[in-house]
Protein backbone atom coordinates (compact mmCIF):
# COMPACT_ATOMS: atom_id res chain seq x y z
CA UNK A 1 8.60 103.88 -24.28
CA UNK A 2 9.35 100.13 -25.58
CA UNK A 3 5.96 98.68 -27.21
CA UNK A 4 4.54 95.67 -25.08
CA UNK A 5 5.68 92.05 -25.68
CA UNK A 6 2.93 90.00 -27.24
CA UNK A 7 2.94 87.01 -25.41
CA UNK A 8 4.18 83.90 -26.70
CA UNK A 9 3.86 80.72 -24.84
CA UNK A 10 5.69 77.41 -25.46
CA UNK A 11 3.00 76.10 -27.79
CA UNK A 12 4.31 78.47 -30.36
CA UNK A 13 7.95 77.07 -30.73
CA UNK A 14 8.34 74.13 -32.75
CA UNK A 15 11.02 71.68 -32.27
CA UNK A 16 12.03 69.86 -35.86
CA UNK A 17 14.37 67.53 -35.24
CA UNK A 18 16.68 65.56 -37.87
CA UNK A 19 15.49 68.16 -40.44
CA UNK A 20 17.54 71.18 -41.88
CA UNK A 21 14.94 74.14 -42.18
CA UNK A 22 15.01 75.92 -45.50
CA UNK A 23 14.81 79.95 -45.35
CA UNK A 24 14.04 82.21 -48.11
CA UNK A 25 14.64 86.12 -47.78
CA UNK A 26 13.53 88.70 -49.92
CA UNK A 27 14.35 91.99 -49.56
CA UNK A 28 11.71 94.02 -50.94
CA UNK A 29 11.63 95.73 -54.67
CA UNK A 30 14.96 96.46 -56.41
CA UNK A 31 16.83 98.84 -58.59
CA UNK A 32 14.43 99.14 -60.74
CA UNK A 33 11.43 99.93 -58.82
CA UNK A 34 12.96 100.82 -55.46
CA UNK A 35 9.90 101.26 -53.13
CA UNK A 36 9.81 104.31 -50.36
CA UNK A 37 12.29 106.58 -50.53
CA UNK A 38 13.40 109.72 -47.89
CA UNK A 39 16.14 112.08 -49.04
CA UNK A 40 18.81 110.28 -50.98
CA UNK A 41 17.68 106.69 -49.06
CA UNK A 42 16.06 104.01 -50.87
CA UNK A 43 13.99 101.73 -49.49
CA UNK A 44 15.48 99.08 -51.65
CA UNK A 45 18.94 99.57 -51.12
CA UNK A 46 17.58 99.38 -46.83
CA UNK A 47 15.96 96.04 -47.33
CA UNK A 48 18.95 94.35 -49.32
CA UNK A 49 21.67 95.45 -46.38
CA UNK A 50 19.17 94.40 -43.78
CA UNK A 51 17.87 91.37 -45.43
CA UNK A 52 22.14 90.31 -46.07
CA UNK A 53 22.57 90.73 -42.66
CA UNK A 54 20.17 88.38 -41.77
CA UNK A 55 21.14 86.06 -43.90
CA UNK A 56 24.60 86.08 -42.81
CA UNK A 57 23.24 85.50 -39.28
CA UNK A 58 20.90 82.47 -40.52
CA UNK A 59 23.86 80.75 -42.31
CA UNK A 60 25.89 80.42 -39.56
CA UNK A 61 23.77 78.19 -37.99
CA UNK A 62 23.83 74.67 -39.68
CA UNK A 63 20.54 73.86 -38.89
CA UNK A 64 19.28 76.30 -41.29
CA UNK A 65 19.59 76.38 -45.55
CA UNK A 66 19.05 79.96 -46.60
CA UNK A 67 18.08 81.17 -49.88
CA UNK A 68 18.11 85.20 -50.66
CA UNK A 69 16.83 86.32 -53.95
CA UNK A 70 18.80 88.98 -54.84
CA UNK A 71 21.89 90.66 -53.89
CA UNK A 72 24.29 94.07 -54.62
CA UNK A 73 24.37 92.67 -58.52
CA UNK A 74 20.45 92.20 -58.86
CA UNK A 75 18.48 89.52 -58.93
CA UNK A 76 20.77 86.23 -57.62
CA UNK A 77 21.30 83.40 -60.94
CA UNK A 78 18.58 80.81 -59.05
CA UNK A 79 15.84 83.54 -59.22
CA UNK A 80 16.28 85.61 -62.60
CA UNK A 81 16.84 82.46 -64.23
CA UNK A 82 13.55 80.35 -62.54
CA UNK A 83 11.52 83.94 -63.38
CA UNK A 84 13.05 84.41 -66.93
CA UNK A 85 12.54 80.22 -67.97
CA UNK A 86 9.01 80.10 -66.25
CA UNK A 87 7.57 83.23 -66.81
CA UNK A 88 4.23 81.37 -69.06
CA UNK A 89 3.86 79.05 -65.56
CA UNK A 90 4.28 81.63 -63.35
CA UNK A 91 1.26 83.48 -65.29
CA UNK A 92 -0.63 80.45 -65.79
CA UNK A 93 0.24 79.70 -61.85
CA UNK A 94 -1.42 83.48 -60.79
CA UNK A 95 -4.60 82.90 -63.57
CA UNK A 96 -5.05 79.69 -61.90
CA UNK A 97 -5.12 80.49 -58.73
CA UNK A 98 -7.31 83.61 -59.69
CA UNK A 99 -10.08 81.37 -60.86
CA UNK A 100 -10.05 79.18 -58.20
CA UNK A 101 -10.23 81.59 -55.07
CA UNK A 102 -13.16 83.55 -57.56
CA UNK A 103 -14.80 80.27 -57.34
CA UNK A 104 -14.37 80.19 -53.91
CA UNK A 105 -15.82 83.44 -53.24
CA UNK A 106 -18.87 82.90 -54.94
CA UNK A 107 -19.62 79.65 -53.54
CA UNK A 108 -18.99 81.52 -49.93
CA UNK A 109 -16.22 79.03 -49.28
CA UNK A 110 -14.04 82.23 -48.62
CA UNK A 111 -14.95 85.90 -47.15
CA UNK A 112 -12.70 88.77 -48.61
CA UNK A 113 -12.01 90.89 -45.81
CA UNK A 114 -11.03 95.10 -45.65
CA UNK A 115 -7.24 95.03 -46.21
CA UNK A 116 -4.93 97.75 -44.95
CA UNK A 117 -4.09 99.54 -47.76
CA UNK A 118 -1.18 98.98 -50.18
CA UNK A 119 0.77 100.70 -53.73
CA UNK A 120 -0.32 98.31 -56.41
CA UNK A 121 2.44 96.28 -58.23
CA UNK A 122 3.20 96.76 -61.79
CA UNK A 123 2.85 93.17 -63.53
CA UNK A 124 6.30 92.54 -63.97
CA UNK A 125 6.57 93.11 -60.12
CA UNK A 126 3.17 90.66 -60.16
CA UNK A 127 5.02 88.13 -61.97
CA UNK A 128 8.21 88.38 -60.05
CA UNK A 129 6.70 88.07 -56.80
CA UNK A 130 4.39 84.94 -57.67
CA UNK A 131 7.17 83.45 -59.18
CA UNK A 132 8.69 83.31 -55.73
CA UNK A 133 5.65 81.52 -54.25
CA UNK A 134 5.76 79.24 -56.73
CA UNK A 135 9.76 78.40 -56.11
CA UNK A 136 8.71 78.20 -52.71
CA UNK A 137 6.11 75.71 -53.16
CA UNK A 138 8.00 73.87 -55.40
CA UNK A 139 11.46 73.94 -52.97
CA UNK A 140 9.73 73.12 -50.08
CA UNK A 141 10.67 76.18 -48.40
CA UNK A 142 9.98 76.36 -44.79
CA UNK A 143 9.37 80.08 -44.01
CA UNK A 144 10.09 83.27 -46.49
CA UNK A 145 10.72 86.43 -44.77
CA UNK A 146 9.85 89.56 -46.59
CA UNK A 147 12.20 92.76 -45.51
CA UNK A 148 10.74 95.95 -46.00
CA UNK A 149 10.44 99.84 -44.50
CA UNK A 150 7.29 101.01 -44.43
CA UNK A 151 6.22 104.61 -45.64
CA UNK A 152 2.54 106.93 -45.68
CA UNK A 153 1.87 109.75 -48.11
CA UNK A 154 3.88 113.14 -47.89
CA UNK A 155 4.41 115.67 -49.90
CA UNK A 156 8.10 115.10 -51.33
CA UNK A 157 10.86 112.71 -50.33
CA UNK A 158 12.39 114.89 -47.75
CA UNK A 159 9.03 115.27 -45.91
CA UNK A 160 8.62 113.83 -42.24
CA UNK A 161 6.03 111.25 -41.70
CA UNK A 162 3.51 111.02 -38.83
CA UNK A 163 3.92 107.32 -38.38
CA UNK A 164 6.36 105.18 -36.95
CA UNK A 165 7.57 101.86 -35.32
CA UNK A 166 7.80 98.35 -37.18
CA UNK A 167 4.59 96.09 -38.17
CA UNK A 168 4.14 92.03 -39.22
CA UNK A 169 2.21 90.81 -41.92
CA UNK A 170 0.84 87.66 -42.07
CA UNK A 171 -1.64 85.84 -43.85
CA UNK A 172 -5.47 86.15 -42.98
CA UNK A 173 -7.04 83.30 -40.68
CA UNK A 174 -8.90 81.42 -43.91
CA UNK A 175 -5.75 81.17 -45.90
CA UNK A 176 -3.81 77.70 -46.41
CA UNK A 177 -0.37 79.02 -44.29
CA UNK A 178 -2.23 81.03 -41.74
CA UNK A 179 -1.32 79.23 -38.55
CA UNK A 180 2.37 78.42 -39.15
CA UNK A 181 3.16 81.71 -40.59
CA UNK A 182 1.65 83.43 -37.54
CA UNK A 183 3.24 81.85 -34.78
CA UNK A 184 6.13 82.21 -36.66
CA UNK A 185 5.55 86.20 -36.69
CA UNK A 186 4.59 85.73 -32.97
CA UNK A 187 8.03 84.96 -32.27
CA UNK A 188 9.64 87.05 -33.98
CA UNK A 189 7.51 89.86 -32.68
CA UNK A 190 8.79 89.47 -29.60
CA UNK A 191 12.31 89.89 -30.34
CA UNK A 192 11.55 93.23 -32.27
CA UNK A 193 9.48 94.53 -30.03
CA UNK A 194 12.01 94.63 -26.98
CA UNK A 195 13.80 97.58 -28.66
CA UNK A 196 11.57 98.86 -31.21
CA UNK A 197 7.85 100.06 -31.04
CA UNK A 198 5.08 98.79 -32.88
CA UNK A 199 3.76 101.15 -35.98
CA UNK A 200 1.45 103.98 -34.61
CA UNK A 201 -0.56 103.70 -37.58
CA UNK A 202 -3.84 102.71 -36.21
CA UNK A 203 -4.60 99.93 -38.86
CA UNK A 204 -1.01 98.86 -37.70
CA UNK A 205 -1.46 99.02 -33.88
CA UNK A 206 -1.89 95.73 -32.97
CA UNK A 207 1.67 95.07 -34.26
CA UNK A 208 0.63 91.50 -36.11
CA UNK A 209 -1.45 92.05 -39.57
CA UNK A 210 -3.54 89.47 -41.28
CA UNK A 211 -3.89 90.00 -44.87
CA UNK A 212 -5.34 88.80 -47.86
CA UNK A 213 -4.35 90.62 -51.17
CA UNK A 214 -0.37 90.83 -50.13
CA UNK A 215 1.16 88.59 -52.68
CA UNK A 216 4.04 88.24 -50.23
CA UNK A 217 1.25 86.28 -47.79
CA UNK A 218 0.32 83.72 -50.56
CA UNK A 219 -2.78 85.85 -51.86
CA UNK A 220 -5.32 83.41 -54.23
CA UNK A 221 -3.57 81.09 -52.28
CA UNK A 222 -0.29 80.43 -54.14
CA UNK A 223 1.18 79.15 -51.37
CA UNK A 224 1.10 75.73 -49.65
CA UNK A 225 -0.27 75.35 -45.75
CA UNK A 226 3.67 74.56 -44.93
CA UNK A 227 5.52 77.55 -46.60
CA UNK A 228 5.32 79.96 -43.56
CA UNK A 229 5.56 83.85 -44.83
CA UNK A 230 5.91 86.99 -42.89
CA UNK A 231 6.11 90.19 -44.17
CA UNK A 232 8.13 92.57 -42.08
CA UNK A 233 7.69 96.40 -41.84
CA UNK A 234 10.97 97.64 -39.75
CA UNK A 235 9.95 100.96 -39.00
CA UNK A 236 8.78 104.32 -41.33
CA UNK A 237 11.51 105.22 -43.86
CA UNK A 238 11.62 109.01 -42.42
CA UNK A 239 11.80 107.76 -38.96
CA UNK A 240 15.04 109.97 -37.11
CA UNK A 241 16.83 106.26 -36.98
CA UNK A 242 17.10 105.96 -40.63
CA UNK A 243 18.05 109.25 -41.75
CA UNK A 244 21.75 109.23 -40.00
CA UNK A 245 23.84 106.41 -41.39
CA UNK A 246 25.37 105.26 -38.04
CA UNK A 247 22.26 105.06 -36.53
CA UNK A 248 20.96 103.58 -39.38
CA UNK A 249 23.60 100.67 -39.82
CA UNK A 250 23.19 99.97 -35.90
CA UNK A 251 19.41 99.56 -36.47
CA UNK A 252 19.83 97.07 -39.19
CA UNK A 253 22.28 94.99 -37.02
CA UNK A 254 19.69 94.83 -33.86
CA UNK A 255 16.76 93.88 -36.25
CA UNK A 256 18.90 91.41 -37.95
CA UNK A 257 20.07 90.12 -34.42
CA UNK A 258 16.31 90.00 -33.10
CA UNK A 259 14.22 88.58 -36.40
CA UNK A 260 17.30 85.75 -36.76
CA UNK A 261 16.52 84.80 -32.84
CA UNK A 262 12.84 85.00 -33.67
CA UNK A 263 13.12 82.49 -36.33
CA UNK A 264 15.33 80.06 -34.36
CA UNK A 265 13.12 80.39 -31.18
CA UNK A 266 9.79 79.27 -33.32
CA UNK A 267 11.60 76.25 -34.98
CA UNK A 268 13.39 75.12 -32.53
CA UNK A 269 12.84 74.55 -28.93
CA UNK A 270 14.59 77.20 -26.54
CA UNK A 271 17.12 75.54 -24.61
């Protein structure tokens, strides 16, 4: 059975005219630390053909300017270069921000909240990924759309999963980027969710996930109110789907067809 649409009225499209709108992917981890992995299948090496695929899709249509930070050789020039030249700012950027929210916190001026639970990063990863906020902020970018597979603990890499079905992430109600970022997921939920169920992991049920501590969603708030992010969870590595190749490579063209619709239906008004 298809998961349920979550509604999504006409308040939650946004018309921009005279503007191009500026799209970053990123495709989740990378050669050298690869993420989830079933069999011989990395999640990586998933996330780049998906997250391509969109991109393809996305620069077809002129209204958009799309950004991808890496591709089949690594890390693209734009983004090993900005990381590599600013990695002291991107630091000082994270410490910053750090000190502030801490601030925050103790003057009650923000609640931390229970988070779903997530693999730490490894600093380099750390700096990496708020290095891309900070690009973002700095670029002006519009929305950045994490692509990632999701997985739960088992006992080897050709182990089956109980879990399944795709999940959005999106930042928690207090942060900067909350409100943009969610209607954006809204719409983008709906487009998944007319072939694909939502994750049967209960802290995943509801299909969209506020979070705090996900760099990805601007955590310490490093990023601005108007740099939308969404992090998408396509489905459970192990799912049956994934583990044939044709079935596999048809999935990644639906959910590239149905999260490039969901973008254009929330900034732009359906005709």
């Amino acid at each position: 059975m298809l998961a349920p649409v979550f509604s999504v009225n006409a308040g939650n499209s946004v018309k921009i005219p005279n503007k191009i709108i500026k799209i970053l992917l990123v495709p989740g981890h990378d050669n050298e630390v690869w993420g989830a992995q079933y069999g011989n299948i990395k999640e990586a090496d998933m996330n780049l053909v998906l997250a391509t695929q969109i991109y393809n899709l996305l620069k077809k249509d002129k209204r958009f300017e799309v950004y991808i930070t890496r591709n089949k050789a690594g890390y693209t020039k734009t983004f090993s270069d900005y990381i590599s030249s600013n990695k002291e700012d991107i630091i000082s950027f994270k410490e910053d921000a750090k000190k502030e929210m801490k601030d925050k916190i103790s003057n009650g001026n923000f609640i931390q909240k229970a988070n779903v639970p997530h693999v730490s990063v490894s600093e380099d990863t750390s700096i990496k990924l708020y290095g891309i906020n900070k690009w973002a902020n700095e670029n002006k970018i519009d929305a950045v759309i994490h692509v990632h597979f999701n997985d739960y603990s088992r006992p080897g890499i050709w182990a089956i999963g109980k879990y399944k079905g795709f999940s959005i992430y999106v930042p928690e109600a207090q942060m900067a980027n909350f409100k943009g970022s969610t209607l954006l997921a809204s719409n983008i939920f709906n487009e998944i969710s007319k072939k694909y169920n939502i994750s049967n992991y209960d802290k995943e049920s509801k299909g969209i996930i506020p979070e705090q501590k996900l760099i990805a969603m601007g955590s310490f708030g490093t990023l601005d109110k108007n740099v939308n992010s969404v992090l998408i969870e396509y489905g459970y590595i192990y799912q049956k789907i994934f583990r044939n190749t044709t079935t596999r490579h048809a999935a990644y063209k639906n959910m590239a067809s149905l999260t490039t619709k969901g973008i254009q239906n929330y900034f732009f008004t359906k005709q």
